[in-house]
C-alpha atoms as a PDB file:
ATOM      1  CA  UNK A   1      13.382  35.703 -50.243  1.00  0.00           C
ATOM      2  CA  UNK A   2      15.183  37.018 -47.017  1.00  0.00           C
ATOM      3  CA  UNK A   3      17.511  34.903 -45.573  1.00  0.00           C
ATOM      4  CA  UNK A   4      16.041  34.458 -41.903  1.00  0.00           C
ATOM      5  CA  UNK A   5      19.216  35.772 -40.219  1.00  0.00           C
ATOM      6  CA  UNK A   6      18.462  38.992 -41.807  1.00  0.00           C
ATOM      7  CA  UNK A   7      14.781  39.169 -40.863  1.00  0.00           C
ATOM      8  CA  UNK A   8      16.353  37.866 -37.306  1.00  0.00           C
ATOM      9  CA  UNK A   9      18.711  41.109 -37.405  1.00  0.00           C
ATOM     10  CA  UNK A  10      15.945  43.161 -38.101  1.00  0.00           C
ATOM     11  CA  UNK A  11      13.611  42.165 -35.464  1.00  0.00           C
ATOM     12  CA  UNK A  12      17.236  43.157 -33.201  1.00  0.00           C
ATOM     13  CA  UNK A  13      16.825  46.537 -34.578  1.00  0.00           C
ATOM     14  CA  UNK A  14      13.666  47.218 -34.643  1.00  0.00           C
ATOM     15  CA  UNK A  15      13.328  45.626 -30.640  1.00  0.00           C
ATOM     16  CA  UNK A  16      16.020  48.107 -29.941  1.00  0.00           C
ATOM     17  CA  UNK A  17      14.424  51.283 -31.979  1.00  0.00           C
ATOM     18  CA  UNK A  18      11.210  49.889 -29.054  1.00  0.00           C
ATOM     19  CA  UNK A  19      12.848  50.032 -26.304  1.00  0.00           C
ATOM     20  CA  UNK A  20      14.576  54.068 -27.496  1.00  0.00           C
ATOM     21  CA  UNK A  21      11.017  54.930 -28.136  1.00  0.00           C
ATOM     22  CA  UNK A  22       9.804  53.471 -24.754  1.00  0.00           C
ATOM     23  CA  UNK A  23      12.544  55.267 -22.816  1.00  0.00           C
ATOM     24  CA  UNK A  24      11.366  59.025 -24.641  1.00  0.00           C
ATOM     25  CA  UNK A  25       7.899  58.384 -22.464  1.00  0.00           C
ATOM     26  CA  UNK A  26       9.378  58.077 -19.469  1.00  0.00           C
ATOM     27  CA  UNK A  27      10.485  60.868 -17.472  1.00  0.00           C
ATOM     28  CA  UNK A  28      14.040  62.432 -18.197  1.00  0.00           C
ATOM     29  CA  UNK A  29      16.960  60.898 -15.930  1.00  0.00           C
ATOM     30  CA  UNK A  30      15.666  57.495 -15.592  1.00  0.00           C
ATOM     31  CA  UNK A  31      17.933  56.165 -17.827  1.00  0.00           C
ATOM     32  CA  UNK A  32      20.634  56.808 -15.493  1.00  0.00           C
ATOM     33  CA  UNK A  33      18.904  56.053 -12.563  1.00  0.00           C
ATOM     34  CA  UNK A  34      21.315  53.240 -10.616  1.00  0.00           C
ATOM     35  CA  UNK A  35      18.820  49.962  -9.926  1.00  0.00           C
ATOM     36  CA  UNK A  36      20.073  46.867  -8.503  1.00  0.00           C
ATOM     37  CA  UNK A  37      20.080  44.997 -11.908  1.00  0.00           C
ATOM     38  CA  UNK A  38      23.219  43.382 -14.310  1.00  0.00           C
ATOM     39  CA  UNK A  39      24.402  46.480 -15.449  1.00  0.00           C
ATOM     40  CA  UNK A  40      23.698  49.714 -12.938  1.00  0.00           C
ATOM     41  CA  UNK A  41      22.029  51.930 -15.851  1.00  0.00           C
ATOM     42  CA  UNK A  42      20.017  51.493 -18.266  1.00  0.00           C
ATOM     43  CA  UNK A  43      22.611  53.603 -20.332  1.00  0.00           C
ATOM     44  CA  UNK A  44      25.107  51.219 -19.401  1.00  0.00           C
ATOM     45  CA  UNK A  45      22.775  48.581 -20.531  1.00  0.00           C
ATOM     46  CA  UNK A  46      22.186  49.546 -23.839  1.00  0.00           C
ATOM     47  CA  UNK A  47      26.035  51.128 -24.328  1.00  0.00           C
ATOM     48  CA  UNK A  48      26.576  47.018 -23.698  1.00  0.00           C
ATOM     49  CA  UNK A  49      24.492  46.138 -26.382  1.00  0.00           C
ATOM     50  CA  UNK A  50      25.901  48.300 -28.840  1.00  0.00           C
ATOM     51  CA  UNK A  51      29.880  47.342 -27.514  1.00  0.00           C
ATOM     52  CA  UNK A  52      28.429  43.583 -28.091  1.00  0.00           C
ATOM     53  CA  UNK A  53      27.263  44.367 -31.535  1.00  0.00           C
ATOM     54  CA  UNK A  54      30.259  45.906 -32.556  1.00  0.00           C
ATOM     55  CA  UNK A  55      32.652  42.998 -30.738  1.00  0.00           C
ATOM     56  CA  UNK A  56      30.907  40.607 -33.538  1.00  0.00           C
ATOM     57  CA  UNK A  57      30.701  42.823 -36.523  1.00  0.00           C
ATOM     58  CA  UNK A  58      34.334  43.037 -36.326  1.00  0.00           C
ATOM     59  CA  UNK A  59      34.498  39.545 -35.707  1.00  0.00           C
ATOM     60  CA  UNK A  60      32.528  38.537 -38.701  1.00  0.00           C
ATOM     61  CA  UNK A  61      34.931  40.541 -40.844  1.00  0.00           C
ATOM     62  CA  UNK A  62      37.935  38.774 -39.783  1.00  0.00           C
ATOM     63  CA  UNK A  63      39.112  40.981 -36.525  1.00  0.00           C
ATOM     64  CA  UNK A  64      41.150  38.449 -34.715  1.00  0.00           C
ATOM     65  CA  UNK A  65      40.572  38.083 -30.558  1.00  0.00           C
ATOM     66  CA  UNK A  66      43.599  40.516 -30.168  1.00  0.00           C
ATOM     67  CA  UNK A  67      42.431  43.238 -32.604  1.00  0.00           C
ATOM     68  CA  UNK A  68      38.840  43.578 -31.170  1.00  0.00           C
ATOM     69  CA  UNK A  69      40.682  44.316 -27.802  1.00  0.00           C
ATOM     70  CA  UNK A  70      41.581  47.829 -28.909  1.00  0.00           C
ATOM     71  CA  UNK A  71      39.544  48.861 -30.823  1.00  0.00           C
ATOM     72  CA  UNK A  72      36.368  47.824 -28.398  1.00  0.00           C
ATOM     73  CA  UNK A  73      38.828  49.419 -25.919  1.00  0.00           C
ATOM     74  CA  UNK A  74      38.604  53.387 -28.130  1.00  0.00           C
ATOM     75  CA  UNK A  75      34.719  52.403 -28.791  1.00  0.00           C
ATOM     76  CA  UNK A  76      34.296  52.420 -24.294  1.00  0.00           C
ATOM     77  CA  UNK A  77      36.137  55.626 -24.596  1.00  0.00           C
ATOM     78  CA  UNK A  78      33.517  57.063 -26.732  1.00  0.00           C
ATOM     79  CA  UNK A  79      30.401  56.025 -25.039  1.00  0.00           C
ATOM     80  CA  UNK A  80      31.235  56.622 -21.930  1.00  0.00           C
ATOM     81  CA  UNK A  81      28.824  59.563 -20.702  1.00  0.00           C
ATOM     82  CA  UNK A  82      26.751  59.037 -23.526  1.00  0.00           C
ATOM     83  CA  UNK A  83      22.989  59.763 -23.325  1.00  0.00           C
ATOM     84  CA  UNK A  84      19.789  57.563 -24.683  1.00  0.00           C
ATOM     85  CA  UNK A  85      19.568  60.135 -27.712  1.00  0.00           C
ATOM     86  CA  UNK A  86      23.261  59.930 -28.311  1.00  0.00           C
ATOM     87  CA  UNK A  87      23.607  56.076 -28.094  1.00  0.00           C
ATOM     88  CA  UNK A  88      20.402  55.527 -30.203  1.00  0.00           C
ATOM     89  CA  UNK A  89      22.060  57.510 -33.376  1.00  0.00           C
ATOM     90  CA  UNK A  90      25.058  55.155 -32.513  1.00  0.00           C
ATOM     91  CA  UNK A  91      22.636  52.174 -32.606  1.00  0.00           C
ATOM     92  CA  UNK A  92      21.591  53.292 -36.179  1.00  0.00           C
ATOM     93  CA  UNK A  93      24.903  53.687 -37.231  1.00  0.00           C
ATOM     94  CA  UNK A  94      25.524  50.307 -36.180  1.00  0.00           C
ATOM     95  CA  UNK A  95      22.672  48.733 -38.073  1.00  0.00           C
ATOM     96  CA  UNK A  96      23.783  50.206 -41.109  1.00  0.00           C
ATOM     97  CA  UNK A  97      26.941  48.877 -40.835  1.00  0.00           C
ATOM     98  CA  UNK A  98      25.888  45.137 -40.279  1.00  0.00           C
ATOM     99  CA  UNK A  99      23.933  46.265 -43.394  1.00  0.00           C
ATOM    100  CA  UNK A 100      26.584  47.108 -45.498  1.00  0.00           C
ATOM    101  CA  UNK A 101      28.431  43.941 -44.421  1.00  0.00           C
ATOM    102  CA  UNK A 102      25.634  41.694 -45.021  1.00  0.00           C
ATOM    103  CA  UNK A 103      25.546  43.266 -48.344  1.00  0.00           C
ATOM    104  CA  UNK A 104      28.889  41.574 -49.100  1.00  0.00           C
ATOM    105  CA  UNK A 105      28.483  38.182 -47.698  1.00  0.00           C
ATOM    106  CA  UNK A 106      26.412  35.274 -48.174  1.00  0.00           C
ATOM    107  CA  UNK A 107      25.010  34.114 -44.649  1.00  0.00           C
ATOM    108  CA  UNK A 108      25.619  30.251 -44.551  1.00  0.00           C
ATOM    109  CA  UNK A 109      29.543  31.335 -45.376  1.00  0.00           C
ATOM    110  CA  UNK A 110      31.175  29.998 -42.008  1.00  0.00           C
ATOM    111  CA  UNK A 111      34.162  32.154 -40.302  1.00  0.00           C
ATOM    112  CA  UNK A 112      36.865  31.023 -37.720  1.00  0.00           C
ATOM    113  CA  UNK A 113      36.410  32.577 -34.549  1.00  0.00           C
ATOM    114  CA  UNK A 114      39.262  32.081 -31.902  1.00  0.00           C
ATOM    115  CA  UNK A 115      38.898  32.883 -28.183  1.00  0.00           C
ATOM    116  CA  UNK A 116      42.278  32.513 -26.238  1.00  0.00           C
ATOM    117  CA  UNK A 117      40.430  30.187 -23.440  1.00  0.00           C
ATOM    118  CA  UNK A 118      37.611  28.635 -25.080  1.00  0.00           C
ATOM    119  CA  UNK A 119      39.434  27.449 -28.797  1.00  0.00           C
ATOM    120  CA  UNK A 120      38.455  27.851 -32.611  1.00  0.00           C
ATOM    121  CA  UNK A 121      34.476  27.575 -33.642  1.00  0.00           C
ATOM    122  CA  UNK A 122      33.589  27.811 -37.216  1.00  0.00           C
ATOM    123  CA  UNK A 123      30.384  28.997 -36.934  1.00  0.00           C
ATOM    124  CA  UNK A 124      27.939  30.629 -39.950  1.00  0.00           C
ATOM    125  CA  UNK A 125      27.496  34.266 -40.201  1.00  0.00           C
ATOM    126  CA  UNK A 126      24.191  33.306 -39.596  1.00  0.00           C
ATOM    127  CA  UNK A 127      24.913  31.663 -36.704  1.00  0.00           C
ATOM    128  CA  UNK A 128      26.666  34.935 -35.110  1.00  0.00           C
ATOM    129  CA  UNK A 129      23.739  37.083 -35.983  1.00  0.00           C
ATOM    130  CA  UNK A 130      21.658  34.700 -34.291  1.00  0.00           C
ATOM    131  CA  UNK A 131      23.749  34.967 -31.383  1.00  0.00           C
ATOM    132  CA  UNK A 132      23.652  39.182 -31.546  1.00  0.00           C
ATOM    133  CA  UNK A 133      19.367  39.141 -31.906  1.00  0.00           C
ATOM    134  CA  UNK A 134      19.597  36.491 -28.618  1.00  0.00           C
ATOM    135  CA  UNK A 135      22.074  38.634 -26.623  1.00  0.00           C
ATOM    136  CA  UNK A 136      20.341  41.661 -27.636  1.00  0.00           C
ATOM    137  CA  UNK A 137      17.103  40.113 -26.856  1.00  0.00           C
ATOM    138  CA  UNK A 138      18.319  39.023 -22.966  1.00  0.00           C
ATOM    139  CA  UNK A 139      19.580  42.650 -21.975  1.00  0.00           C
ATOM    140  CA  UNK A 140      16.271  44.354 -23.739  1.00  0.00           C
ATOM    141  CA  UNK A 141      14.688  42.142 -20.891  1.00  0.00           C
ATOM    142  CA  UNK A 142      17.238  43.450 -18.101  1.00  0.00           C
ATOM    143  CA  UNK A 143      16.293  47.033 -19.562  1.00  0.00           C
ATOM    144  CA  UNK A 144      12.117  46.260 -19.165  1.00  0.00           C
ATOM    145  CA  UNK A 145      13.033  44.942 -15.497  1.00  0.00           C
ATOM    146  CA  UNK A 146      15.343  47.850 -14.688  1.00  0.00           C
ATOM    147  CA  UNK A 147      11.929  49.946 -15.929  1.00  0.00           C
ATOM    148  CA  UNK A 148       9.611  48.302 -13.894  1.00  0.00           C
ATOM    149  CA  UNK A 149      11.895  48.471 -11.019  1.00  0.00           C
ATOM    150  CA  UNK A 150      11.421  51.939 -11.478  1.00  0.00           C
ATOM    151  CA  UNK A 151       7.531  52.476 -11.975  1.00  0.00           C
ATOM    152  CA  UNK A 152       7.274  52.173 -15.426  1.00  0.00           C
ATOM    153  CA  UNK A 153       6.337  49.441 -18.065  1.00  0.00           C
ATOM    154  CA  UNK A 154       8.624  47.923 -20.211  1.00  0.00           C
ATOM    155  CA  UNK A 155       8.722  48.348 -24.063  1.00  0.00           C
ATOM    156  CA  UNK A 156       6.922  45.517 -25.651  1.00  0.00           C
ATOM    157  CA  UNK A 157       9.504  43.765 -28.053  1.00  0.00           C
ATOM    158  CA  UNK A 158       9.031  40.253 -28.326  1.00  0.00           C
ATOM    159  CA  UNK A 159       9.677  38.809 -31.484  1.00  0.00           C
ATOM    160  CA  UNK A 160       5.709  38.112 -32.239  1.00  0.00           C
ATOM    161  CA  UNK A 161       5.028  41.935 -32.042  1.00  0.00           C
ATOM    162  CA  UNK A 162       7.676  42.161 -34.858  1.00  0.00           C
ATOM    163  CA  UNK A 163       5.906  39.592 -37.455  1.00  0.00           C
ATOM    164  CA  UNK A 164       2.161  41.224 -36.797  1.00  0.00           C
ATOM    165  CA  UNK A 165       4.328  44.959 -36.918  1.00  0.00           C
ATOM    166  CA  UNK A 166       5.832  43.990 -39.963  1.00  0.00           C
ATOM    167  CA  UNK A 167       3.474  41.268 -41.738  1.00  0.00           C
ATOM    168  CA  UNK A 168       1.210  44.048 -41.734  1.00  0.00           C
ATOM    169  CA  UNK A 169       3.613  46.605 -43.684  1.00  0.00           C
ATOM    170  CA  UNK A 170       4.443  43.314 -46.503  1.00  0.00           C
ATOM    171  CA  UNK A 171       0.610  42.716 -47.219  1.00  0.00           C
END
């Protein structure tokens, strides 16, 4: 049986892959429309997402605090200008990666992970990829408001959808 993190991660992905499919329907340059909102885009949204994602893969595989800098630092570089169909093949580049990681780990392992203000936690992988589906799950929200905002619904991706989506394909 699947270790829940995993299903977790794949409810992140396939939320994500909702809200990319949502934001084809809507009319061209409303992803970059600026909205009073956390982040001023909706590109800039999800380019967060996807920086956040990578900030813990890393992380998981033993990146220390000054070593993410960097490289996150190239990775802001790349994205910036970036369009919804551009950062979506990112996004799927990124889930294959956490794949291929997860691949070689065993999810109740625990990591150090060292912050230069907040200390050491040793945490579980599974614990992290909890933490990437929740902070995923929070700016997917900003994104739906940032839609509505705007005129236009909001993808549905709560985590329910996913089990009837997918309970459905497993029967």
């Amino acid at each position: 049986m699947k270790h829940e993190a995993l299903r977790l991660y794949e409810y992140h992905v396939w939320a994500n892959e909702k809200v990319f499919k949502r934001l084809q329907e809507v009319p061209e340059g409303v992803s970059e429309q600026e909205v009073p909102s956390v982040f001023p885009t909706i590109t800039q949204t999800l380019a967060h997402i996807l920086k956040t994602d990578y900030v813990w893969l890393l992380a998981m595989k033993g990146d220390s605090y000054e070593e993410v800098g960097p490289k996150v630092g190239v990775l802001l570089q790349e994205l910036k200008g970036k369009n919804v169909h551009e950062l979506r093949k990112l996004f799927a580049e990124s889930a294959q990666q956490f794949r291929d990681f997860f691949g070689q780990i065993s999810m109740e392992d625990t990591a150090p992970y060292t912050h230069p203000a907040l200390g050491t936690v040793h945490a579980r992988y599974a614990d992290i990829v909890q933490h990437v589906a929740n902070h995923g799950t929070y700016h997917r929200g900003n994104i739906s408001a940032m839609l509505r905002q705007m005129g236009h619904a909001g993808a549905s991706s709560d985590y329910i959808f996913y089990l009837f989506e997918t309970s459905a394909v497993e029967q």
